[in-house]
N, C-alpha and C. Protein backbone atom coordinates (compact mmCIF):
# COMPACT_ATOMS: atom_id res chain seq x y z
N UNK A 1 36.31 -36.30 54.21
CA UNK A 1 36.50 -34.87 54.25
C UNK A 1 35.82 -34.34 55.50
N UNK A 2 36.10 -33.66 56.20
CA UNK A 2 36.03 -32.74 57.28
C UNK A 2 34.43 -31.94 57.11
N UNK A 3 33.77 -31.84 58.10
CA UNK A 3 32.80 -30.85 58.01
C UNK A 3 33.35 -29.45 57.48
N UNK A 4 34.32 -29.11 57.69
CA UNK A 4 34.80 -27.50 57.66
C UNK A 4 35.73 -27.37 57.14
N UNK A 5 35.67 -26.73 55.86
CA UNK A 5 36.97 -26.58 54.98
C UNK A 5 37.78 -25.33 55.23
N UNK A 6 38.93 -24.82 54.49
CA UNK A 6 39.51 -23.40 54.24
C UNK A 6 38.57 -22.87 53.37
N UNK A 7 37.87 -23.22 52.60
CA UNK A 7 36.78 -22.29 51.86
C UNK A 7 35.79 -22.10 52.40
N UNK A 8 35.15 -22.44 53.14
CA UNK A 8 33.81 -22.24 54.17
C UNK A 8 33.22 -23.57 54.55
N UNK A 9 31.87 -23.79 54.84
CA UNK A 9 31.12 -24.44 55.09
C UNK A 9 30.67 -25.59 54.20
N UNK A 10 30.62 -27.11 54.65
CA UNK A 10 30.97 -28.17 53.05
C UNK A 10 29.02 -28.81 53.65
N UNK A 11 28.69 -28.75 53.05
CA UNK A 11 26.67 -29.30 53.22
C UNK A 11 26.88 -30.90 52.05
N UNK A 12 26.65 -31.52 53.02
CA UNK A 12 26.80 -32.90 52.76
C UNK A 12 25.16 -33.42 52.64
N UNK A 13 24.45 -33.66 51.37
CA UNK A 13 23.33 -34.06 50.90
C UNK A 13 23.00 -35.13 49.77
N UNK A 14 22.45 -36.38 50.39
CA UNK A 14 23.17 -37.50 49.52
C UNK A 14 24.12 -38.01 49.09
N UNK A 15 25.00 -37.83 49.77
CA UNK A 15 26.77 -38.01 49.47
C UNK A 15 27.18 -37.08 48.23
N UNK A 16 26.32 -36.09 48.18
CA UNK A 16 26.95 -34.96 46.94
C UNK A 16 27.39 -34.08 48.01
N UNK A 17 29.10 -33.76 48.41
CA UNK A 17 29.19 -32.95 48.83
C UNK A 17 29.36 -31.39 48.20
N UNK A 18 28.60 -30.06 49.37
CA UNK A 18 28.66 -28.58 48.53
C UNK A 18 29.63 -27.84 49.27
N UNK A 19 30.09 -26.75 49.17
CA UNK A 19 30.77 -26.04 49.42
C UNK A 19 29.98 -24.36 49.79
N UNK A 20 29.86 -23.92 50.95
CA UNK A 20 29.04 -22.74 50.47
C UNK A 20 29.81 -21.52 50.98
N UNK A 21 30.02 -21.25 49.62
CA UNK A 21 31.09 -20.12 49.04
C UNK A 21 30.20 -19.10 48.81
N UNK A 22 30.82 -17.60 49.29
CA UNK A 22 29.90 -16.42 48.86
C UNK A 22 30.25 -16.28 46.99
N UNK A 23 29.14 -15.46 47.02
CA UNK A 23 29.40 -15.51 45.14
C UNK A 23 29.91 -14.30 44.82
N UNK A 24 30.68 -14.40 44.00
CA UNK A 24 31.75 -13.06 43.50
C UNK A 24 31.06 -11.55 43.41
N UNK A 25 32.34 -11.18 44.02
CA UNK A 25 31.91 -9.75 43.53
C UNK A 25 31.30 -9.20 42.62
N UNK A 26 31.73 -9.14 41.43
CA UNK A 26 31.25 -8.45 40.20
C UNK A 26 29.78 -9.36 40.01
N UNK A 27 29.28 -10.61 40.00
CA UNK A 27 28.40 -11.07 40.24
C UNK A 27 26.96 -10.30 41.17
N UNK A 28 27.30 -10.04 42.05
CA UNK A 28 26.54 -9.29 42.75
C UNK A 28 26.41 -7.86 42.44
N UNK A 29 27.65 -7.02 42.02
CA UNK A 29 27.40 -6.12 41.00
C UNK A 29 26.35 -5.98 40.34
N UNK A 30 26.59 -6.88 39.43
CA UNK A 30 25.39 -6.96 38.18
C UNK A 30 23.93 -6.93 38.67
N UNK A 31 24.05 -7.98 39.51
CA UNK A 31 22.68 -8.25 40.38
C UNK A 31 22.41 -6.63 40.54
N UNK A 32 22.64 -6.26 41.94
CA UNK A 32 22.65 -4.96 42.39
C UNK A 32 21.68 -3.85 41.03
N UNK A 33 22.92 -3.68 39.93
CA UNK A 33 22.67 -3.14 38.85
C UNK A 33 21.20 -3.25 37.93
N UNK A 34 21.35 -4.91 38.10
CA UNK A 34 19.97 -5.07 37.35
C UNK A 34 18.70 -4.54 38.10
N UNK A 35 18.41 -4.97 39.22
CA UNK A 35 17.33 -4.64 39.98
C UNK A 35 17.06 -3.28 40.36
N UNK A 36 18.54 -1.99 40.64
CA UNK A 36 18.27 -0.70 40.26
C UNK A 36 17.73 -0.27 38.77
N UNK A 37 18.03 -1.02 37.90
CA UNK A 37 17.75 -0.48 37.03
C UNK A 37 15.87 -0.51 36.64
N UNK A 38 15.79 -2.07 37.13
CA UNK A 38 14.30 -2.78 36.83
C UNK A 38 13.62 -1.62 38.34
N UNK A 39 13.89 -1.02 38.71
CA UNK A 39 13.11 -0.34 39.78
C UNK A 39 12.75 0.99 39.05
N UNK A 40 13.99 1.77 38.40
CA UNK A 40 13.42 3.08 37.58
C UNK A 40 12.85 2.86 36.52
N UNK A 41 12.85 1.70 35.97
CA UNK A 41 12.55 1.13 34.13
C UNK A 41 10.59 1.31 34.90
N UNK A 42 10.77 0.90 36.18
CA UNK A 42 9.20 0.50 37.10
C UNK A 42 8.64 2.04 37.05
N UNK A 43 9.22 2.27 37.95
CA UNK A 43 9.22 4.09 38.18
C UNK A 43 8.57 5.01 36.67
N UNK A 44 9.94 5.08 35.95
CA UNK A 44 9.57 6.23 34.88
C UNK A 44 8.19 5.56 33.88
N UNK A 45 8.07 4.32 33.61
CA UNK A 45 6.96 3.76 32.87
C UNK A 45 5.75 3.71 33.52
N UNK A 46 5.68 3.21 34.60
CA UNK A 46 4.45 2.74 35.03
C UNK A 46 4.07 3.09 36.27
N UNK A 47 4.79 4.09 37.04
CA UNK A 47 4.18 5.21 37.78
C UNK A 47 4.20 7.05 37.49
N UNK A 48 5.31 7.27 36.62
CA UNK A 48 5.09 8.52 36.13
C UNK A 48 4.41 8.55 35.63
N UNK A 49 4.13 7.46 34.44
CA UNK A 49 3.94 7.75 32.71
C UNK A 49 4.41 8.54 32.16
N UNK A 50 5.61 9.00 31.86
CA UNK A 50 5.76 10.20 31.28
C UNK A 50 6.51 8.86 29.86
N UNK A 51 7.17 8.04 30.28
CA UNK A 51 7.73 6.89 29.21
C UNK A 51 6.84 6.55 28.54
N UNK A 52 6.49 6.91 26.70
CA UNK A 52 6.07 5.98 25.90
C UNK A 52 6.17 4.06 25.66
N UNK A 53 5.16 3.54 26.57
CA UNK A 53 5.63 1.87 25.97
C UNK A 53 5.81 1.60 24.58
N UNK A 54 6.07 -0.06 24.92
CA UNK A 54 6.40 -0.47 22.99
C UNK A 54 5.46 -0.45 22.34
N UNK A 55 4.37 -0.71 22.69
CA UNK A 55 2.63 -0.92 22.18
C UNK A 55 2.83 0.83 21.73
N UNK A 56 2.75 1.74 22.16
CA UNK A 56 2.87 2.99 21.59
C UNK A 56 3.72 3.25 20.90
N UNK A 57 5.31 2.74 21.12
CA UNK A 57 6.03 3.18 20.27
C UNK A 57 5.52 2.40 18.76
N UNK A 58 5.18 1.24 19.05
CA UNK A 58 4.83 0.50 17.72
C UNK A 58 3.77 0.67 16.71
N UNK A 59 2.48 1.25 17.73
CA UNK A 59 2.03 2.25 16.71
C UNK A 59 2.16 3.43 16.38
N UNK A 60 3.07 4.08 16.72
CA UNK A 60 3.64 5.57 16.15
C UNK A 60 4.15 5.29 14.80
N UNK A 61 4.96 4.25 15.11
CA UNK A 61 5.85 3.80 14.10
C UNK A 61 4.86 3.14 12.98
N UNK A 62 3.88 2.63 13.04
CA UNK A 62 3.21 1.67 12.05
C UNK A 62 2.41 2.98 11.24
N UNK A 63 1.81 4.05 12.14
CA UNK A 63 1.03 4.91 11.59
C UNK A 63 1.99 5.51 10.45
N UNK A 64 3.13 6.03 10.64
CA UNK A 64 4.25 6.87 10.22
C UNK A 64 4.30 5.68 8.91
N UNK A 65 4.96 4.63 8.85
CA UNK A 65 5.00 4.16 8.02
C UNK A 65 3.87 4.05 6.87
N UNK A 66 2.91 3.75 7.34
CA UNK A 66 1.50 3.79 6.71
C UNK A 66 1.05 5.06 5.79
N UNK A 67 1.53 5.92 6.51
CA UNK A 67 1.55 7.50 5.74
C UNK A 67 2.41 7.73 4.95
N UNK A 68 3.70 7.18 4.54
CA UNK A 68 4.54 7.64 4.03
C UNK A 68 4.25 6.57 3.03
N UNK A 69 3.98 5.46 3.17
CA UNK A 69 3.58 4.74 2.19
C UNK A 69 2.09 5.40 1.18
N UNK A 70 1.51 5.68 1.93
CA UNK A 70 0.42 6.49 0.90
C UNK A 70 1.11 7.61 0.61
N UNK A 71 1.85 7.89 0.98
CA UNK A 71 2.00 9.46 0.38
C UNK A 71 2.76 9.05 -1.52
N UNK A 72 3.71 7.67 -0.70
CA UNK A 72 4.22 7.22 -2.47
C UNK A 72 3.82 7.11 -3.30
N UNK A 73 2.41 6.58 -2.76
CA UNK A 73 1.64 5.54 -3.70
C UNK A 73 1.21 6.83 -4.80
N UNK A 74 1.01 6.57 -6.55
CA UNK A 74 0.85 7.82 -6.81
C UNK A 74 -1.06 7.93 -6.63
N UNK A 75 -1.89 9.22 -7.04
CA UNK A 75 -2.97 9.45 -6.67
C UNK A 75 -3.56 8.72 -8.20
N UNK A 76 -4.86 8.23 -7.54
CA UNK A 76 -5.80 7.21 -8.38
C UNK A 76 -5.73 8.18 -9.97
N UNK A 77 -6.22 9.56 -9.88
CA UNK A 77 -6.77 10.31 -11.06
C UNK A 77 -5.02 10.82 -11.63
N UNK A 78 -4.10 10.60 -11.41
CA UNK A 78 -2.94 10.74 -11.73
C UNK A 78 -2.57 10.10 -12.67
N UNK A 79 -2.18 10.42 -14.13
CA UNK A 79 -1.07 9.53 -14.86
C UNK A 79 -0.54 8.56 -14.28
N UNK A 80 0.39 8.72 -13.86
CA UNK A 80 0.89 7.49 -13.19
C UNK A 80 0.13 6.36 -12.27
N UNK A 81 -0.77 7.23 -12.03
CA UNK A 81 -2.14 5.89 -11.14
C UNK A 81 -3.42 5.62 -12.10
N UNK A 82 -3.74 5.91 -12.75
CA UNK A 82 -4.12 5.27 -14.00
C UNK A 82 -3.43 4.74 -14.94
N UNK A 83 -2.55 4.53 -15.26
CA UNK A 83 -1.47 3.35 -15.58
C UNK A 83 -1.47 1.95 -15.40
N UNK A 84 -1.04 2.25 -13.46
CA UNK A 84 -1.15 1.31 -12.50
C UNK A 84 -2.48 0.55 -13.07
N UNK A 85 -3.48 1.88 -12.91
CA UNK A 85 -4.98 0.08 -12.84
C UNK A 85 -4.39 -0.68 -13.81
N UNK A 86 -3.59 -0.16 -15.12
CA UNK A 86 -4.29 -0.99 -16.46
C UNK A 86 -3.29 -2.82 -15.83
N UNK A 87 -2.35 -2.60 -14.43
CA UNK A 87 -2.01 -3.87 -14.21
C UNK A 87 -2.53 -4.53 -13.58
N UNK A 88 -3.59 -4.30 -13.08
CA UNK A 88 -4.76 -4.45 -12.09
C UNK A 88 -5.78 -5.92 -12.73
N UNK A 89 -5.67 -6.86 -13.17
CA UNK A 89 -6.61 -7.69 -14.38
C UNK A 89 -7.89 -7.19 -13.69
N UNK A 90 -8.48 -7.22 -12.27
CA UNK A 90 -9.44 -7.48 -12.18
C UNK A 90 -10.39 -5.56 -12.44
N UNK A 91 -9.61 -5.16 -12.33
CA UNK A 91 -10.17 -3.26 -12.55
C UNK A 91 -10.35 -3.28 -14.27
N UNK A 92 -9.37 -4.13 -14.89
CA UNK A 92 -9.72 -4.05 -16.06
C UNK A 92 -10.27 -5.10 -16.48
N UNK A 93 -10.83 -6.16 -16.37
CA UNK A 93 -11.86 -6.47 -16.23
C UNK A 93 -13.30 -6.01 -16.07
N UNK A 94 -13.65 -5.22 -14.67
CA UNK A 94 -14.74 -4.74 -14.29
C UNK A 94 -14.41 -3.43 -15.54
N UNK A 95 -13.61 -2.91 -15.90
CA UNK A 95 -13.77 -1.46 -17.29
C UNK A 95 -14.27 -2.02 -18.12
N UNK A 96 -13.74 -3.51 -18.87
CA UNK A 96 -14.05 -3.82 -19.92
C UNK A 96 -15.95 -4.24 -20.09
N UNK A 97 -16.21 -4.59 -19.07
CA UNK A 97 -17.74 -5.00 -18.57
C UNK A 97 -18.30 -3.64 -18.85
N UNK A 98 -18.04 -2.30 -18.16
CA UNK A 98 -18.53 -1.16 -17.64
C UNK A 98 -18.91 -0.78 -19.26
N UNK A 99 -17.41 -1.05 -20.09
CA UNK A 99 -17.28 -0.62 -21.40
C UNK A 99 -18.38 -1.07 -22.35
N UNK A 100 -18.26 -2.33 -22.25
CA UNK A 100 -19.40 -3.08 -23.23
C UNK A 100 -20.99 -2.39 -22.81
N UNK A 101 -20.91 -2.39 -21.89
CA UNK A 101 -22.49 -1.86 -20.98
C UNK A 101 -22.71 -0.52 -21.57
N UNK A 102 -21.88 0.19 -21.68
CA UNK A 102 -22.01 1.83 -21.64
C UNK A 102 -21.40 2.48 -23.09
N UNK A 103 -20.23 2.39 -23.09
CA UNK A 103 -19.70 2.53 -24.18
C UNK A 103 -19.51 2.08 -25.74
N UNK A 104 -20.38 0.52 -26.30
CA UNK A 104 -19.60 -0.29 -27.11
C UNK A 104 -20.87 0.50 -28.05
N UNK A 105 -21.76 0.81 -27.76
CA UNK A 105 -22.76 1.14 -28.56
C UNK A 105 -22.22 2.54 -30.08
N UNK A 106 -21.32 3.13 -29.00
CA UNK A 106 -20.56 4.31 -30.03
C UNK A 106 -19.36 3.87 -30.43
N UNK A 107 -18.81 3.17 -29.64
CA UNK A 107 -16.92 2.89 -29.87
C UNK A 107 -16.80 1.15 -30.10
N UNK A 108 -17.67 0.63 -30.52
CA UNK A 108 -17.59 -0.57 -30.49
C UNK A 108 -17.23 -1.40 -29.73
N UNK A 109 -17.40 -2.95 -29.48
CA UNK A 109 -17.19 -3.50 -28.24
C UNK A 109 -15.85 -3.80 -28.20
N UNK A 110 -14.84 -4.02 -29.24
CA UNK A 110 -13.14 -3.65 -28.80
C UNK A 110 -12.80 -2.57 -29.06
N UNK A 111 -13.87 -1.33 -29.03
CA UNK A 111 -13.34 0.17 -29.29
C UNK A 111 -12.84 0.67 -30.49
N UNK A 112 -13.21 0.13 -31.56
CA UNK A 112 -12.68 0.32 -33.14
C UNK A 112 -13.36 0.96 -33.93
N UNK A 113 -14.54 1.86 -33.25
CA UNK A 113 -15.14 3.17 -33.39
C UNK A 113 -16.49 2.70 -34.03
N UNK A 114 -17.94 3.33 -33.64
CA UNK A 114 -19.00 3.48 -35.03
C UNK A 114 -19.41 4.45 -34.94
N UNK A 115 -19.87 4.97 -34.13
CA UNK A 115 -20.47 7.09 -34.13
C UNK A 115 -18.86 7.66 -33.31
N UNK A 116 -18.56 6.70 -32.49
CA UNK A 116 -17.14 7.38 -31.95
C UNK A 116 -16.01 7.09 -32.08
N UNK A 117 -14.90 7.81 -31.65
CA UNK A 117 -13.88 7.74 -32.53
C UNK A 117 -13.29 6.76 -32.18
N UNK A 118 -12.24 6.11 -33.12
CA UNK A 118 -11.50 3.93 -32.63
C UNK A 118 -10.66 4.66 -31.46
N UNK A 119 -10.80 3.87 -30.49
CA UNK A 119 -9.85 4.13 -29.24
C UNK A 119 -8.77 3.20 -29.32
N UNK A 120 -8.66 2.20 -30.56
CA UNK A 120 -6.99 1.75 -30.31
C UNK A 120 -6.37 2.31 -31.47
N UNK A 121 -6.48 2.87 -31.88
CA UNK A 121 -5.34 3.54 -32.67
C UNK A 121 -4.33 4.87 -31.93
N UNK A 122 -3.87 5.70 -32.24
CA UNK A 122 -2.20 6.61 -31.36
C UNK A 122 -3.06 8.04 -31.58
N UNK A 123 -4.25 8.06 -32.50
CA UNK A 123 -4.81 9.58 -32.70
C UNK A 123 -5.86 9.74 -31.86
N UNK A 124 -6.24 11.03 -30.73
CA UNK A 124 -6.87 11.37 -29.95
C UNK A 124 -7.63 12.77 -30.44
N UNK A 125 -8.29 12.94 -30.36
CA UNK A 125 -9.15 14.09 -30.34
C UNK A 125 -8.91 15.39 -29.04
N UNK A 126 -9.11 14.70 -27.56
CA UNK A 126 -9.10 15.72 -26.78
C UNK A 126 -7.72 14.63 -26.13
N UNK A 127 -6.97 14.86 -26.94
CA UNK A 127 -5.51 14.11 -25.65
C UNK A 127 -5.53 12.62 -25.75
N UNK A 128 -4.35 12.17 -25.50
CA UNK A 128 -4.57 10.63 -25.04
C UNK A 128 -3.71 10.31 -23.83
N UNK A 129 -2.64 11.06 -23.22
CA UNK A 129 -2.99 10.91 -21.53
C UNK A 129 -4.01 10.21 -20.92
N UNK A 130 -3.42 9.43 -19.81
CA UNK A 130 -4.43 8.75 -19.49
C UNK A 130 -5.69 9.83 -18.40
N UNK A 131 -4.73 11.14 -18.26
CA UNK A 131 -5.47 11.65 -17.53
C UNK A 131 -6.06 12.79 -18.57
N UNK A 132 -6.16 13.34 -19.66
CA UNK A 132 -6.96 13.75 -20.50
C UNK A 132 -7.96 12.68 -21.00
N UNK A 133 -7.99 11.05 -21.00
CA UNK A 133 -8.78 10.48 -21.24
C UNK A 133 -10.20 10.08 -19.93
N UNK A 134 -9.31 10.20 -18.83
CA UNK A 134 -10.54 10.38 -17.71
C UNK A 134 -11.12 11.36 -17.59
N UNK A 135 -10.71 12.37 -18.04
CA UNK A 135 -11.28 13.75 -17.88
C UNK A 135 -12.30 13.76 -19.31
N UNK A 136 -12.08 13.20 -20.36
CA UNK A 136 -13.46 13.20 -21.08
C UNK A 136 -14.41 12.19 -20.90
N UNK A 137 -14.06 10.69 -20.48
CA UNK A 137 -14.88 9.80 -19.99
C UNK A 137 -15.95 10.47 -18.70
N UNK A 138 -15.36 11.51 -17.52
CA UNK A 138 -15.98 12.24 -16.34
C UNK A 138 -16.75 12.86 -16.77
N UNK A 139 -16.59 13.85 -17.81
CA UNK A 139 -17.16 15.35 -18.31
C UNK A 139 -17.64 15.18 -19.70
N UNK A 140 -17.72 14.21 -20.25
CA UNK A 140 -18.14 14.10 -21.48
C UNK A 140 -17.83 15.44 -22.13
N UNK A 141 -17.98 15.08 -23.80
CA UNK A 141 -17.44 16.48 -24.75
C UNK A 141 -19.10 16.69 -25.57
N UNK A 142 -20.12 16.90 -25.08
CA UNK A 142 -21.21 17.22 -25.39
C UNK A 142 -21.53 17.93 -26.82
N UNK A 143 -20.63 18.77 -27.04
CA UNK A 143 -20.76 19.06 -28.54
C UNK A 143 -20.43 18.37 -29.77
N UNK A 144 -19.47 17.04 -29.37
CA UNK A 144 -19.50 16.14 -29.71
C UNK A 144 -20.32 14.77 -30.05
N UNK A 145 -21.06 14.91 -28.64
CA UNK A 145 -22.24 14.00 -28.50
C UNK A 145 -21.73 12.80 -27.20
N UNK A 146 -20.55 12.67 -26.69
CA UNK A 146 -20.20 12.33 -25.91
C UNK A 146 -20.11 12.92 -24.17
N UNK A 147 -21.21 11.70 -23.77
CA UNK A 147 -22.02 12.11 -22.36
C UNK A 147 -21.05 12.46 -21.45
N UNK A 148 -21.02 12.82 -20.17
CA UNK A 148 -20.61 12.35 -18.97
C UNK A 148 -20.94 11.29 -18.13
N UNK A 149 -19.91 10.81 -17.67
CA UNK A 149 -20.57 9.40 -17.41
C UNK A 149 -20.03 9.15 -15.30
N UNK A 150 -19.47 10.42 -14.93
CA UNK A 150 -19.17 10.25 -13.34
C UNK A 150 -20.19 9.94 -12.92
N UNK A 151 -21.35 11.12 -13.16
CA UNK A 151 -22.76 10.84 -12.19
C UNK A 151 -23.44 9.45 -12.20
N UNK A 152 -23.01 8.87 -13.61
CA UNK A 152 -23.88 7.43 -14.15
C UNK A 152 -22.95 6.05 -13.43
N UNK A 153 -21.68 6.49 -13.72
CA UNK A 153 -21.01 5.49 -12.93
C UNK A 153 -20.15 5.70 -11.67
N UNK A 154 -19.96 6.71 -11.81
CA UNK A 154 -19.39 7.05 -10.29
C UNK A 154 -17.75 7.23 -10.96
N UNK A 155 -16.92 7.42 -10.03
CA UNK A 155 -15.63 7.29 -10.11
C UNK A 155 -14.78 6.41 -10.15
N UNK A 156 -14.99 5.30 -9.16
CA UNK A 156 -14.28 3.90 -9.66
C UNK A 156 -14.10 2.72 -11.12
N UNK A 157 -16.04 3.02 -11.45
CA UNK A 157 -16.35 2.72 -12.20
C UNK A 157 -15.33 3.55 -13.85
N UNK A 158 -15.90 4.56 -13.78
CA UNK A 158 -15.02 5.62 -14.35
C UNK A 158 -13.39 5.35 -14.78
N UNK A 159 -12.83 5.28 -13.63
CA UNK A 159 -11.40 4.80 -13.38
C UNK A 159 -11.47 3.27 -14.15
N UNK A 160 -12.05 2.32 -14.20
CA UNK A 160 -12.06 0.67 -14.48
C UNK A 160 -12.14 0.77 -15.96
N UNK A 161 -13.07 1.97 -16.51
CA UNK A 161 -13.18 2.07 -17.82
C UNK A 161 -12.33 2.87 -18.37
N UNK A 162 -11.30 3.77 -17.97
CA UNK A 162 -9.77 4.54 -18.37
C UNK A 162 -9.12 3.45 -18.27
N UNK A 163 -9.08 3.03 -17.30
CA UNK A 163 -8.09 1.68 -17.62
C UNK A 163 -8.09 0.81 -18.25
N UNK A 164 -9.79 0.18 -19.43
CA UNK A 164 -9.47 -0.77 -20.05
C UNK A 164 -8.93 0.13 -21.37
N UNK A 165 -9.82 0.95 -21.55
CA UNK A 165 -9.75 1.71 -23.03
C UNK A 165 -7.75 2.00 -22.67
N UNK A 166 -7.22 1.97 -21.99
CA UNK A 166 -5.80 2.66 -21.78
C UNK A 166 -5.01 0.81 -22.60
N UNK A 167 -5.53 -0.03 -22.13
CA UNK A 167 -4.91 -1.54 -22.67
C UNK A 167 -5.47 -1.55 -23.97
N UNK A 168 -6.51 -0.74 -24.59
CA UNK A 168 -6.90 -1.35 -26.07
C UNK A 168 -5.91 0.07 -26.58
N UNK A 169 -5.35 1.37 -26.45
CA UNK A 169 -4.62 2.18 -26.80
C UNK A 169 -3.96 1.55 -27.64
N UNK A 170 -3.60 1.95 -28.64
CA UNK A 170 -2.06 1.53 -29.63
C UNK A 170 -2.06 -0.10 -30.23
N UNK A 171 -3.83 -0.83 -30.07
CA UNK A 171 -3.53 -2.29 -30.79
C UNK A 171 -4.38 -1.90 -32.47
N UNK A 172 -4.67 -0.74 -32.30
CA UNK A 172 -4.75 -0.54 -33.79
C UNK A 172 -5.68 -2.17 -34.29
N UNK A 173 -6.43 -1.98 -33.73
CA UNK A 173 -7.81 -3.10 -34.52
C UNK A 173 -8.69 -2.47 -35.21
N UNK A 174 -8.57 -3.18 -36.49
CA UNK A 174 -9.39 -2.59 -37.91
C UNK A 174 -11.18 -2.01 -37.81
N UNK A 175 -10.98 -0.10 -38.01
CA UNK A 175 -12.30 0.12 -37.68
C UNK A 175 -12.63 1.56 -38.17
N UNK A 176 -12.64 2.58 -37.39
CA UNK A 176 -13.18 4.06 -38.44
C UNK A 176 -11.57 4.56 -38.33
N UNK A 177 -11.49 5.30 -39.03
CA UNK A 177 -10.05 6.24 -39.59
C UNK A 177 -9.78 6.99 -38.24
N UNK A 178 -8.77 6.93 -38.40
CA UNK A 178 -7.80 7.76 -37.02
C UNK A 178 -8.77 8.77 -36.97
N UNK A 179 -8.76 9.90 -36.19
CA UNK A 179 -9.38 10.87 -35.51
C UNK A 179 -8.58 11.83 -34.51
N UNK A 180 -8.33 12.84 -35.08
CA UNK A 180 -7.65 13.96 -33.98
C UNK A 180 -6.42 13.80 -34.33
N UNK A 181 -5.29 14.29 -33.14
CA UNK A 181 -3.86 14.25 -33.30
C UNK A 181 -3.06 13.04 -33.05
N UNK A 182 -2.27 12.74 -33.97
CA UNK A 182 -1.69 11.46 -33.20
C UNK A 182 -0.66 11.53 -31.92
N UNK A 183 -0.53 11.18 -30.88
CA UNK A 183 -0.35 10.92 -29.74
C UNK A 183 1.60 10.88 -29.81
N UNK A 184 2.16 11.45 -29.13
CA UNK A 184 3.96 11.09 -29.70
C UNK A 184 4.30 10.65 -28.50
């Protein structure tokens, strides 16, 4: 073959012969295209700043999510989030501990009443909501003889012990006579 073809210039290197052909139009296009583009992508990000990066966009986005997820979640002193603990083993666990410690002395140690009233039976005195039941465990009913117990245990604590007494609710284990209204 000839040094010089009808297609251009033939570069003979190791007996691999090349051909050196310009490269297509639309090829160079693109080129062209890409590197205008990678010049303003340069520009508006990282000499204006006025462009949010991904690191920002990603925590906008993580915060946003994060919030909307708490906003679902329901609130701890809520019915519906005192519920939740009672699926919690280890919150009811630490109640049932809190319970025996604090409570078993009046309500017995599975809550089946001796100065206070059986907490597994359906009849309540001040409510059996789980959130009428934190609200007398917090504030105690003093004319009753039943303390407050936030200041003594705090609120979590508080919460651990609504939630066990909420799992002994309704097993009706043999102990003082119903008490109050029954619960529908």
């Amino acid at each position: 073959m000839s040094a010089q073809d009808k297609t251009g210039v033939v570069h003979v290197y190791d007996d691999i012969e090349e051909l050196d052909n310009h490269l297509p139009n639309w090829w160079l296009f693109l080129l062209w295209i890409t590197v205008g583009f990678a010049f303003g992508y340069w520009y508006y990000f990282h000499t204006t700043g006025e462009g949010r990066g991904s690191l920002e966009v990603y925590r906008a986005e993580a915060a946003e999510a994060a919030r909307l997820a708490e906003a679902r979640k329901p609130k701890p002193d809520s019915d519906a989030g005192l519920m939740l603990l009672t699926k919690d083993s280890a919150t009811v666990d630490e109640g049932r501990q809190n319970f025996q410690q604090t409570c078993a002395a009046c309500h017995g140690l599975k809550g089946e009443g001796i100065i206070g009233p059986n907490l597994t039976d359906n009849a309540w005195l001040h409510g059996g909501k789980p959130t009428d039941i934190n609200k007398v465990v917090n504030e105690g009913v003093l004319a009753k003889g039943m303390p407050a117990w936030e200041k003594v245990l705090g609120p979590q604590r508080v919460r651990s012990v609504v939630a066990y007494v909420l799992t002994l609710k309704n097993t009706n284990i043999p102990g003082k006579a119903p008490q109050g209204e029954p619960e529908k």
